[in-house]
C-alpha atoms as a PDB file:
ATOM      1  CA  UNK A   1      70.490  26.295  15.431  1.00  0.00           C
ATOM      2  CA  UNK A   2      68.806  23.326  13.981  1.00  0.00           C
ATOM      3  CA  UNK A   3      70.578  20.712  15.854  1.00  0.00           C
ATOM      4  CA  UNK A   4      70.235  22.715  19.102  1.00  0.00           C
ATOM      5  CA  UNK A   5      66.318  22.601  18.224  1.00  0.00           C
ATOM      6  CA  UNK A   6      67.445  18.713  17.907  1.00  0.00           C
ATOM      7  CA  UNK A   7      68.735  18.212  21.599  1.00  0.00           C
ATOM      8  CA  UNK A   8      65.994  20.710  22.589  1.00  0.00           C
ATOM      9  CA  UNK A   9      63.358  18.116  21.073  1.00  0.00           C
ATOM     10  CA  UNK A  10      64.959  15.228  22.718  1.00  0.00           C
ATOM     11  CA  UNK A  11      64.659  16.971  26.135  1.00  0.00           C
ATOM     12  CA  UNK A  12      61.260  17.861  25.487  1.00  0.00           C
ATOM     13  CA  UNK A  13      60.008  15.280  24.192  1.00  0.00           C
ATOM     14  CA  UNK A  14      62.075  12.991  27.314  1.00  0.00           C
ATOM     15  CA  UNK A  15      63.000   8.863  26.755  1.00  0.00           C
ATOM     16  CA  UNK A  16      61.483   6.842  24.160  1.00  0.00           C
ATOM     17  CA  UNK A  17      61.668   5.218  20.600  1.00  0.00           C
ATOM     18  CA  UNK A  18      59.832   8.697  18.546  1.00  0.00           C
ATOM     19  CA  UNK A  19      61.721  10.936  20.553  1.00  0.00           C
ATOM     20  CA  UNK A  20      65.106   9.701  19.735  1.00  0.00           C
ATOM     21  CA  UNK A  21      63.560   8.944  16.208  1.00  0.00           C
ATOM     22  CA  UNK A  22      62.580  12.931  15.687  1.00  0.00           C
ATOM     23  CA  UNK A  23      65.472  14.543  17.374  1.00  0.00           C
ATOM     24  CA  UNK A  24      68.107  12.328  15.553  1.00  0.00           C
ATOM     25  CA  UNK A  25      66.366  13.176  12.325  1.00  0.00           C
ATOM     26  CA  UNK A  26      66.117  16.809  12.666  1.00  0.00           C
ATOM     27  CA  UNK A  27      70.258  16.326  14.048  1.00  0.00           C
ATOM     28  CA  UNK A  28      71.039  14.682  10.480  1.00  0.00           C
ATOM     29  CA  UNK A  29      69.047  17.732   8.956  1.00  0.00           C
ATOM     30  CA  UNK A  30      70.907  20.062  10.784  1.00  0.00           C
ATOM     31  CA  UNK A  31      74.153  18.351   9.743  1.00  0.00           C
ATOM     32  CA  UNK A  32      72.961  18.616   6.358  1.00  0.00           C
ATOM     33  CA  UNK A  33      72.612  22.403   6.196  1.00  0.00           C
ATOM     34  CA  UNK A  34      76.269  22.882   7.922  1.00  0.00           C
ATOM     35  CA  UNK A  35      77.668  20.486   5.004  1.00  0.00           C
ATOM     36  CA  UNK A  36      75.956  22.136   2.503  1.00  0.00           C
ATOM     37  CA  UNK A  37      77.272  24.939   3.284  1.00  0.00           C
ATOM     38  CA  UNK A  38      80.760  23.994   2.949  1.00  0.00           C
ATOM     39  CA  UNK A  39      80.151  22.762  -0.674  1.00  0.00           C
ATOM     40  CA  UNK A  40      79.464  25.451  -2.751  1.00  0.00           C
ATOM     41  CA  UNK A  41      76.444  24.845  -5.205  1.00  0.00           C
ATOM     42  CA  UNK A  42      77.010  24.868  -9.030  1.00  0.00           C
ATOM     43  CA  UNK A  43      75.788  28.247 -11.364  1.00  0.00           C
ATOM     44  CA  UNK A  44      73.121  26.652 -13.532  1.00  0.00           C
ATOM     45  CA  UNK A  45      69.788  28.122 -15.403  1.00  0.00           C
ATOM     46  CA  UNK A  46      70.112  31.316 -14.762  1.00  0.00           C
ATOM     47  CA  UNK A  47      71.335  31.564 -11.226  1.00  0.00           C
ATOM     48  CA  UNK A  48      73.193  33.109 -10.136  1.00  0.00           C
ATOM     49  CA  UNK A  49      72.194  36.336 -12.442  1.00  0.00           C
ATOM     50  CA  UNK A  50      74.510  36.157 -15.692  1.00  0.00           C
ATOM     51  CA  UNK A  51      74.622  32.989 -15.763  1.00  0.00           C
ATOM     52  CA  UNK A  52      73.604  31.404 -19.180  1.00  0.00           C
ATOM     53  CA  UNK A  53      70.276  29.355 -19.048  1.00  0.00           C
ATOM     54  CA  UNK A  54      70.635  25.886 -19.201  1.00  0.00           C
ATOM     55  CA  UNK A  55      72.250  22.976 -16.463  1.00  0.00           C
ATOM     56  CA  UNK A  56      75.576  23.899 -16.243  1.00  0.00           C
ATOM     57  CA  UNK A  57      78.580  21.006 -15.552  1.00  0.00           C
ATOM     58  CA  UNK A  58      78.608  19.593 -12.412  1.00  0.00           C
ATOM     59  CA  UNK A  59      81.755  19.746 -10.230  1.00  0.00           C
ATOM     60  CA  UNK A  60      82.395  17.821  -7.331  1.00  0.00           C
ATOM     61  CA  UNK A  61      81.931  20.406  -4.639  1.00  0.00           C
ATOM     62  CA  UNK A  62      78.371  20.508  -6.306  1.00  0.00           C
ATOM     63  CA  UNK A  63      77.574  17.281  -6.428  1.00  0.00           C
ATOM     64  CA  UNK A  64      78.754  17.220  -2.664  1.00  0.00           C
ATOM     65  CA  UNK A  65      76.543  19.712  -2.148  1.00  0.00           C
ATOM     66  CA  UNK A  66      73.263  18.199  -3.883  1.00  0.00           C
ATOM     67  CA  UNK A  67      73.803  15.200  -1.858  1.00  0.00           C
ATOM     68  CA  UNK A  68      74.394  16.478   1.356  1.00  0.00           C
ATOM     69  CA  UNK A  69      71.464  18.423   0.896  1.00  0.00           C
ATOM     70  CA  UNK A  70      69.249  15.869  -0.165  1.00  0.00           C
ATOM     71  CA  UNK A  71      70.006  13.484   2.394  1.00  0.00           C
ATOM     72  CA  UNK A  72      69.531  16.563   5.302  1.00  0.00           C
ATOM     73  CA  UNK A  73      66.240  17.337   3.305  1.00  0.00           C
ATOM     74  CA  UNK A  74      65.057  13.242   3.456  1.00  0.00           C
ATOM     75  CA  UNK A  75      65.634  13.450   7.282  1.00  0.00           C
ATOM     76  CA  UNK A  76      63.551  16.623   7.748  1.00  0.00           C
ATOM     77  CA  UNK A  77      61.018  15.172   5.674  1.00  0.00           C
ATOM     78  CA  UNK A  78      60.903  12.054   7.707  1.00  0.00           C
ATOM     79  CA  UNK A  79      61.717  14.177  11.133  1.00  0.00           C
ATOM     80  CA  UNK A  80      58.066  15.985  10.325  1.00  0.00           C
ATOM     81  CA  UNK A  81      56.357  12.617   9.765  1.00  0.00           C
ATOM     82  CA  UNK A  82      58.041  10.997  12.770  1.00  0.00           C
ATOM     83  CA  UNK A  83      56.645  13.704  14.355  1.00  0.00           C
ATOM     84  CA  UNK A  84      52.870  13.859  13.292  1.00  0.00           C
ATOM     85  CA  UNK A  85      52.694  10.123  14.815  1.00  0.00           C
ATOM     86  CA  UNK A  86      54.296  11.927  18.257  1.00  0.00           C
ATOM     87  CA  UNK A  87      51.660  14.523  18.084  1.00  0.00           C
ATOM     88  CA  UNK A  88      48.586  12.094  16.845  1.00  0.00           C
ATOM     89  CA  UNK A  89      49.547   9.577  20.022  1.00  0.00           C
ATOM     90  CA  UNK A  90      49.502  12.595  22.615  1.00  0.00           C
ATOM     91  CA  UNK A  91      45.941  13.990  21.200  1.00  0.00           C
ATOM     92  CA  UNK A  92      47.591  17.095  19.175  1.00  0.00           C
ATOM     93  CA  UNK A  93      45.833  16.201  15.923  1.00  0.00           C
ATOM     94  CA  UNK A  94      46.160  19.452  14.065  1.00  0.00           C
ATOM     95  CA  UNK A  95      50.021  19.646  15.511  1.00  0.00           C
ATOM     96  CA  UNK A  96      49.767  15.905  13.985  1.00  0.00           C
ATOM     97  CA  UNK A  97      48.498  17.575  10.242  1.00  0.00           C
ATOM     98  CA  UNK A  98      50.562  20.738  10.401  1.00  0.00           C
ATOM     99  CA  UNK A  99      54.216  18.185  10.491  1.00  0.00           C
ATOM    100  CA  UNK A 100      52.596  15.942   7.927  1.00  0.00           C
ATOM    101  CA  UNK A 101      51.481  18.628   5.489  1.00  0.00           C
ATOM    102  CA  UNK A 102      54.928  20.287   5.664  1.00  0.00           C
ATOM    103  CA  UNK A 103      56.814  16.841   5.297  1.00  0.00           C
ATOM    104  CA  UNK A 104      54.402  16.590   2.191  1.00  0.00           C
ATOM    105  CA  UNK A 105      54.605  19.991   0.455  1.00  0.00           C
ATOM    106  CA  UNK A 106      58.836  20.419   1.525  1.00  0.00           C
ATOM    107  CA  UNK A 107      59.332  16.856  -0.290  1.00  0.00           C
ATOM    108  CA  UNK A 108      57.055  17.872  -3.327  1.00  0.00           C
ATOM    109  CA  UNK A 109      59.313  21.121  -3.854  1.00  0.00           C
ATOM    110  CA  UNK A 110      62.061  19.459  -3.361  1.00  0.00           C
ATOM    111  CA  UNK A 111      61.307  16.919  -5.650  1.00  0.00           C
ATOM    112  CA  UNK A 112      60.511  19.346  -8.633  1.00  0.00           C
ATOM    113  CA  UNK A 113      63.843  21.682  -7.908  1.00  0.00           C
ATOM    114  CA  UNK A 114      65.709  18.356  -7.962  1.00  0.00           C
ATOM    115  CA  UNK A 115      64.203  17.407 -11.283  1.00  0.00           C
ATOM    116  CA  UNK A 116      66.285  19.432 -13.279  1.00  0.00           C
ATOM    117  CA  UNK A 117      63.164  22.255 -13.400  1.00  0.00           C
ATOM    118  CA  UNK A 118      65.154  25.752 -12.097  1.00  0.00           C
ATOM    119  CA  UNK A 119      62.054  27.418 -13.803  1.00  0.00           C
ATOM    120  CA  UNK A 120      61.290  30.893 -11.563  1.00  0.00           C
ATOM    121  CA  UNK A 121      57.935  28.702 -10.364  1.00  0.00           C
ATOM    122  CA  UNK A 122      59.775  25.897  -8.930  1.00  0.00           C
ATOM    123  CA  UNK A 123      62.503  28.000  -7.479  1.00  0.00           C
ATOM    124  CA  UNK A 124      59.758  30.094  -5.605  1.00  0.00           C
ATOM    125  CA  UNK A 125      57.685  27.243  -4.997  1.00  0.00           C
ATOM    126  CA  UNK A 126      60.850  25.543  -3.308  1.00  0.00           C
ATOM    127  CA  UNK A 127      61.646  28.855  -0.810  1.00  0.00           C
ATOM    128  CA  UNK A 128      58.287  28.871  -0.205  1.00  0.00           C
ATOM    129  CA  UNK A 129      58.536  25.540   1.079  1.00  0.00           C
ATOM    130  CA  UNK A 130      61.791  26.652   2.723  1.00  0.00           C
ATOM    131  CA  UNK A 131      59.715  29.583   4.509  1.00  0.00           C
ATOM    132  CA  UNK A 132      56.811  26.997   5.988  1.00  0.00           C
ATOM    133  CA  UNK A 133      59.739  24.634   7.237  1.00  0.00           C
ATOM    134  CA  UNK A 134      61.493  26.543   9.274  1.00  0.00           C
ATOM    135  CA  UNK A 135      57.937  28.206  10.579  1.00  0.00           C
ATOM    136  CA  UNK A 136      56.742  24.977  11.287  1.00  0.00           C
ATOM    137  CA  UNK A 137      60.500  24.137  13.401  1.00  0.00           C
ATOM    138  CA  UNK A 138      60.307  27.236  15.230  1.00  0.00           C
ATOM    139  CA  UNK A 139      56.396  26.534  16.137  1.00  0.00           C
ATOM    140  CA  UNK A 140      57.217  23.394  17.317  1.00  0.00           C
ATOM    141  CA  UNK A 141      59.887  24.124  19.425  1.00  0.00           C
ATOM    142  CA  UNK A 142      58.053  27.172  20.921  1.00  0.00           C
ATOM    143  CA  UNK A 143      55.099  24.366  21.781  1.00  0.00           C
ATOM    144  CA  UNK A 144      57.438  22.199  23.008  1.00  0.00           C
ATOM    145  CA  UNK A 145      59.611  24.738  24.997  1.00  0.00           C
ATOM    146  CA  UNK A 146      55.871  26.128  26.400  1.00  0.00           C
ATOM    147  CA  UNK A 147      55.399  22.566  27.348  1.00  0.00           C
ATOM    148  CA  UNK A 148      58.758  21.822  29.271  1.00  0.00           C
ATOM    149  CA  UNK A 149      58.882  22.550  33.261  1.00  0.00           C
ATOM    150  CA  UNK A 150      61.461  24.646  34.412  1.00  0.00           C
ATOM    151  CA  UNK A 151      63.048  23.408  38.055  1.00  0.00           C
END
């Protein structure tokens, strides 16, 4: 669904250098969940339930997973800055603050999950984060679809 909400922004949003920016971002993203998916993530700390507290080893289908993830994550980050400069140059400023304060808090969660932190805070912090991106995707494509002329 994400990289259909990809092409959707690129049709939306029509030609130009922050269009293909945004929609190839949020593509890479989407790209990122599907691999992520395919590489299962390591128990560690706790999770899943019964499993003893601590980091646990690292295989390679987690590491796979961390990384695919990460790099999805970097591109959704930068997909929600890319597009607060879209909104800011077509006079949408709070559109403009809602991507960049989502880019801001997403990376900050992200950032203390990776850290090695799987404390119940972070972890709730980080689907909380989870939660706001994927309200902020599907406001942004309902404003964009609301926007887009039908023939």
């Amino acid at each position: 669904m994400t990289i259909a909400a990809a092409v959707g922004v690129r049709r939306a949003l029509g030609p130009g250098r922050l269009s293909a920016w945004v929609s190839g971002l949020l593509g890479v993203y989407g790209a990122g969940l599907v691999a992520a998916g395919i590489f299962r993530a390591d128990p560690s700390d706790g999770f899943p339930p019964g499993t003893p507290p601590g980091m646990g080893e690292v295989s390679w289908h987690g590491l796979a997973h961390f990384t695919v993830a990460g790099i999805g994550f970097a591109c959704l980050v930068a997909g929600c800055f890319v597009f607060g400069t879209w909104f800011a140059r077509n006079g949408l400023g709070s559109w403009a603050w809602f991507s960049r304060i989502t880019a801001v808090l997403f990376a900050a969660s992200f950032v203390a999950l990776s850290s090695g932190s799987g404390n119940a805070t972070t972890i709730l912090v980080f689907t909380a984060a989870v939660v706001l991106v994927w309200a902020w995707l599907t406001a942004v494509s309902v404003k964009l679809y609301r926007g887009v002329e039908t023939a």
